[in-house]
N, C-alpha and C. Protein backbone atom coordinates (compact mmCIF):
# COMPACT_ATOMS: atom_id res chain seq x y z
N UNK A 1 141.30 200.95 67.86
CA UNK A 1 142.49 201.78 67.95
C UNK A 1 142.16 203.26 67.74
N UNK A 2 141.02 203.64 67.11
CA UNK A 2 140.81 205.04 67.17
C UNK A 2 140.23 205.82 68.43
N UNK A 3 140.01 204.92 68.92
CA UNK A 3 139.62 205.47 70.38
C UNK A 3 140.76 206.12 71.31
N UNK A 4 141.99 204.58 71.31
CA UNK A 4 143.39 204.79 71.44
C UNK A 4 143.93 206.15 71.21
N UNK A 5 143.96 206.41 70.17
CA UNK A 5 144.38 207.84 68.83
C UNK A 5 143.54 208.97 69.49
N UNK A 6 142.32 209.15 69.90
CA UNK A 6 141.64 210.01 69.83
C UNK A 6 142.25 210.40 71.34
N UNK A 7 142.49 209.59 72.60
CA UNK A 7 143.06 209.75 73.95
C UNK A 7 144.12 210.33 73.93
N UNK A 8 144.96 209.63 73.06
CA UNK A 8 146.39 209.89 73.02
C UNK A 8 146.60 211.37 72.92
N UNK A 9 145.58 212.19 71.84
CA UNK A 9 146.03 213.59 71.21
C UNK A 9 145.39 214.28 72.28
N UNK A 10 144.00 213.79 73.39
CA UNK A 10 143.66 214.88 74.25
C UNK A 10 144.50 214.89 75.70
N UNK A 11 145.63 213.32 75.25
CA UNK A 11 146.35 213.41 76.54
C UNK A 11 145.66 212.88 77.78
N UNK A 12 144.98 211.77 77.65
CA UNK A 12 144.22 210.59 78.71
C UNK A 12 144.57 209.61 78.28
N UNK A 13 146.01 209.31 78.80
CA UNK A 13 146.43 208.19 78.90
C UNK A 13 147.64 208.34 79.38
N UNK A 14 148.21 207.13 80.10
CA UNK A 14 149.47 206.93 80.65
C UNK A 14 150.03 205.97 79.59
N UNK A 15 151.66 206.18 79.84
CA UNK A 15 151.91 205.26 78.94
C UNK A 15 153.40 204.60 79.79
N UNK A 16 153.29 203.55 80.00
CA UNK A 16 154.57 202.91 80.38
C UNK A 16 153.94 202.44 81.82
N UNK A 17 154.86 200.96 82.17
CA UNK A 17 154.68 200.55 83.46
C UNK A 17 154.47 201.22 84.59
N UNK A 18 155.67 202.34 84.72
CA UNK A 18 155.62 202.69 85.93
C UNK A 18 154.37 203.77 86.13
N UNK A 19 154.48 204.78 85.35
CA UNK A 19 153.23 205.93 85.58
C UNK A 19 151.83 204.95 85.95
N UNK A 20 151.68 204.05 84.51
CA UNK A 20 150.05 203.20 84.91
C UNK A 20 150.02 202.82 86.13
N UNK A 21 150.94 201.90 87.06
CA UNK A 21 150.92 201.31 88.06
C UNK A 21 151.04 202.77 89.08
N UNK A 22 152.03 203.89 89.12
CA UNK A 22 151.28 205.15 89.69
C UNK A 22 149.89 205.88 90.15
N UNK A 23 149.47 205.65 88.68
CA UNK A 23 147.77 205.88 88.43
C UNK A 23 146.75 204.91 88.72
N UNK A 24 147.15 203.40 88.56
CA UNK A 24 146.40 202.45 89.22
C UNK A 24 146.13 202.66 90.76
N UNK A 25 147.32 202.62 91.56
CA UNK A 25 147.18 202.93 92.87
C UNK A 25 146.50 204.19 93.66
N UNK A 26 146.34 205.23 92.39
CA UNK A 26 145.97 206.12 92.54
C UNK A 26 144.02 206.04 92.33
N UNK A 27 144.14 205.14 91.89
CA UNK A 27 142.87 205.15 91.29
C UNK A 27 141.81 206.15 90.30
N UNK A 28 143.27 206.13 89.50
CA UNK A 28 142.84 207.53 88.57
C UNK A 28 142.46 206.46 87.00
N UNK A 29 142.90 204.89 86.95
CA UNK A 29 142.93 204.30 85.90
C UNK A 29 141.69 203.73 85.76
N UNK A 30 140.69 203.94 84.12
CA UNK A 30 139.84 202.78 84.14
C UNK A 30 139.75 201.53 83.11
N UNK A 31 141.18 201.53 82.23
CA UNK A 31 141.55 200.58 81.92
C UNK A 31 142.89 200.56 81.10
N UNK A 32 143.03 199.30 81.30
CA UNK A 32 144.71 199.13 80.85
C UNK A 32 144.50 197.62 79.66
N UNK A 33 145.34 198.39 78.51
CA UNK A 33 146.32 197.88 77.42
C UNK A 33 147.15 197.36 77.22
N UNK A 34 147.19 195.63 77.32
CA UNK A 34 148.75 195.40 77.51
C UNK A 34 148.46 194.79 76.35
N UNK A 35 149.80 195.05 75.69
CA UNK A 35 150.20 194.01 74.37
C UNK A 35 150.21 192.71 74.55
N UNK A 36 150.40 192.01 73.57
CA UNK A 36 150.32 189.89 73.51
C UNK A 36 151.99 189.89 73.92
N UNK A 37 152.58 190.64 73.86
CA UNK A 37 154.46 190.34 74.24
C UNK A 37 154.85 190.96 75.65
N UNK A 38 153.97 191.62 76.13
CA UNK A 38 154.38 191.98 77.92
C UNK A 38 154.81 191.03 78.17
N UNK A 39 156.10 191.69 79.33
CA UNK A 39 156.96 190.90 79.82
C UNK A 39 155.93 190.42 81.12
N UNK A 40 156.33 188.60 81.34
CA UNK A 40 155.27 187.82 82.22
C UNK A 40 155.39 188.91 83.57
N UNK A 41 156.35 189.24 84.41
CA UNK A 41 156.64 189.96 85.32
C UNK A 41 155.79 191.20 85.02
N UNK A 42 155.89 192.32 84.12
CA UNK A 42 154.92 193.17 84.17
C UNK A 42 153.57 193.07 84.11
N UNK A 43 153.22 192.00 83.31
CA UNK A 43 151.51 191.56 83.15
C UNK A 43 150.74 191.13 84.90
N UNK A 44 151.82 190.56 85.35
CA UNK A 44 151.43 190.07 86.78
C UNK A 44 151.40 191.49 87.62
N UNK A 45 151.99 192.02 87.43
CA UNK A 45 152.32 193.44 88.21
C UNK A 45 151.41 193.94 87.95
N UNK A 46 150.84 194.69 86.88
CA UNK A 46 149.83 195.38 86.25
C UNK A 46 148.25 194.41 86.69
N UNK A 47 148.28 193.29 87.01
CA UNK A 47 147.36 192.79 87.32
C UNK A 47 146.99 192.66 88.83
N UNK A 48 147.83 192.38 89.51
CA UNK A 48 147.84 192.72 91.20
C UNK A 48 147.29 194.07 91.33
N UNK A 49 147.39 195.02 90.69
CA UNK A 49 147.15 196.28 91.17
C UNK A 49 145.48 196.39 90.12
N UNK A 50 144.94 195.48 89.48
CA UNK A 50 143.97 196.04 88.93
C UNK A 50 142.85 195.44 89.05
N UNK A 51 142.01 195.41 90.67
CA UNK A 51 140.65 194.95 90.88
C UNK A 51 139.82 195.43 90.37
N UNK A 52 139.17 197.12 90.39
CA UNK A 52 138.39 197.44 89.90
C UNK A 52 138.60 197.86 88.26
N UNK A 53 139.68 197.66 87.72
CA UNK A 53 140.22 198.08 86.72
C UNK A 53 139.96 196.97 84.67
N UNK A 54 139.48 197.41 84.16
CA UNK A 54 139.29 196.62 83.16
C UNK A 54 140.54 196.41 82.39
N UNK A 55 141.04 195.30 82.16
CA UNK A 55 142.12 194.52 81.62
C UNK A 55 141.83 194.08 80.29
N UNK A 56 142.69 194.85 78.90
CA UNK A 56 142.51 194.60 77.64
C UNK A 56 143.63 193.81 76.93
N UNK A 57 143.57 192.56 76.25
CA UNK A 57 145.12 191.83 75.70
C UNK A 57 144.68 192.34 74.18
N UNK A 58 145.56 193.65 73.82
CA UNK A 58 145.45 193.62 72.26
C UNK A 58 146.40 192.70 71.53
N UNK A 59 145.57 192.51 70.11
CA UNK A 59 146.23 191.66 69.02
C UNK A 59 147.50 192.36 68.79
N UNK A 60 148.41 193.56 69.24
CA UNK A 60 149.89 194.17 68.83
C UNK A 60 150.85 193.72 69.72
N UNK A 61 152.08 193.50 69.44
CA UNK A 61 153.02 193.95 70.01
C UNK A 61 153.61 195.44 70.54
N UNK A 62 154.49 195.42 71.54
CA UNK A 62 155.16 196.56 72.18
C UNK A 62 155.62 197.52 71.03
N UNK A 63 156.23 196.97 69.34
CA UNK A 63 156.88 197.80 69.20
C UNK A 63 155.48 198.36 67.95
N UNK A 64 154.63 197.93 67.87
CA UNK A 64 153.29 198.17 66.84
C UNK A 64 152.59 198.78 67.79
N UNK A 65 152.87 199.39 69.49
CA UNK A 65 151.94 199.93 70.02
C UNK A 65 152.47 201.48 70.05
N UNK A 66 153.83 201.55 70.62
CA UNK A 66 154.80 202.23 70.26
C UNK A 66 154.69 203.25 69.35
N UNK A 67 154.18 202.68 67.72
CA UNK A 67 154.33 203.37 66.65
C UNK A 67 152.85 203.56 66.66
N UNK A 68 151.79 203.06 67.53
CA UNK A 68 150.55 203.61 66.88
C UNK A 68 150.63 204.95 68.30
N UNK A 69 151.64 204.90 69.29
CA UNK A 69 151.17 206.22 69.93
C UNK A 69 152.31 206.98 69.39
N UNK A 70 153.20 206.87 67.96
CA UNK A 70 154.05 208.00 67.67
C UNK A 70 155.23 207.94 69.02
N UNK A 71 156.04 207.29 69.48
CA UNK A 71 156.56 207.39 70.27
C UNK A 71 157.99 206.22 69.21
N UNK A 72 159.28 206.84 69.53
CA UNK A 72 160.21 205.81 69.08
C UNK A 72 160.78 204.86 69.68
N UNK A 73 159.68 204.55 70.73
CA UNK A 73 160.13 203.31 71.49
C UNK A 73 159.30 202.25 71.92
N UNK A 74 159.49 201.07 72.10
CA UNK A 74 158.51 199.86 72.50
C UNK A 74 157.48 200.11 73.45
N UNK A 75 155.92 200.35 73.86
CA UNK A 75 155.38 200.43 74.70
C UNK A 75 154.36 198.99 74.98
N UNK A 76 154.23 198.52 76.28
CA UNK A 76 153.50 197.37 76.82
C UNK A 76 152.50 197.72 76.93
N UNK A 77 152.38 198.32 77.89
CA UNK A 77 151.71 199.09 78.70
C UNK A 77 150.90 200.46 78.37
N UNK A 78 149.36 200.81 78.34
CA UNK A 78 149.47 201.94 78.43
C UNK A 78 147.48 201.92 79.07
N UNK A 79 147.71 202.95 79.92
CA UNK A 79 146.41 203.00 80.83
C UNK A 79 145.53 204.42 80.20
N UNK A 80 144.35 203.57 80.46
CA UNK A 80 143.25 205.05 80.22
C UNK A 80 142.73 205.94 81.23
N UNK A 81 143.07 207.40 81.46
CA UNK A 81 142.95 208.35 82.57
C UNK A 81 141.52 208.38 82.41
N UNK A 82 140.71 208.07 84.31
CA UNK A 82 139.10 208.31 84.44
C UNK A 82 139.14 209.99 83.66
N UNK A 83 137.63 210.16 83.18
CA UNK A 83 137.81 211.61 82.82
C UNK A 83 136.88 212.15 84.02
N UNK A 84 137.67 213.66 83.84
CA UNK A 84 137.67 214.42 85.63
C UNK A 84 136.28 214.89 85.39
């Protein structure tokens, strides 16, 4: 998770379904974070779009991911930006 923390504050990372799946297609993502409680529909989604992409199931939930990126709301989802 400090790796997580350390992205978060330089701002390489997406956070939420839709942007990651943005950046997936974009091929700007080189890996994605989904919590053990993603909804089955988003996990499948997030996975169709991620061939070359490394796929992580952390031990948190949405609303323990949420609070480790300081945000007051549930996050599933959150992707790591390639660095430029």
């Amino acid at each position: 998770m400090k790796e997580l923390k350390s992205l978060i504050e330089k701002g390489q990372v997406t956070v939420g379904t839709d942007l990651t799946l943005k950046n997936l297609r974009l091929g700007k993502i080189e890996k994605v974070l989904i919590t053990k409680n993603c909804p089955a529909d988003v996990r499948e989604e997030i996975l169709r779009f991620s061939d070359e992409v490394k796929i992580e199931q952390i031990d948190k939930t949405n609303i323990e991911l949420g609070t480790i990126c300081k945000k007051p709301y549930a996050i599933s989802i959150i992707g790591y930006l390639k660095e430029k």
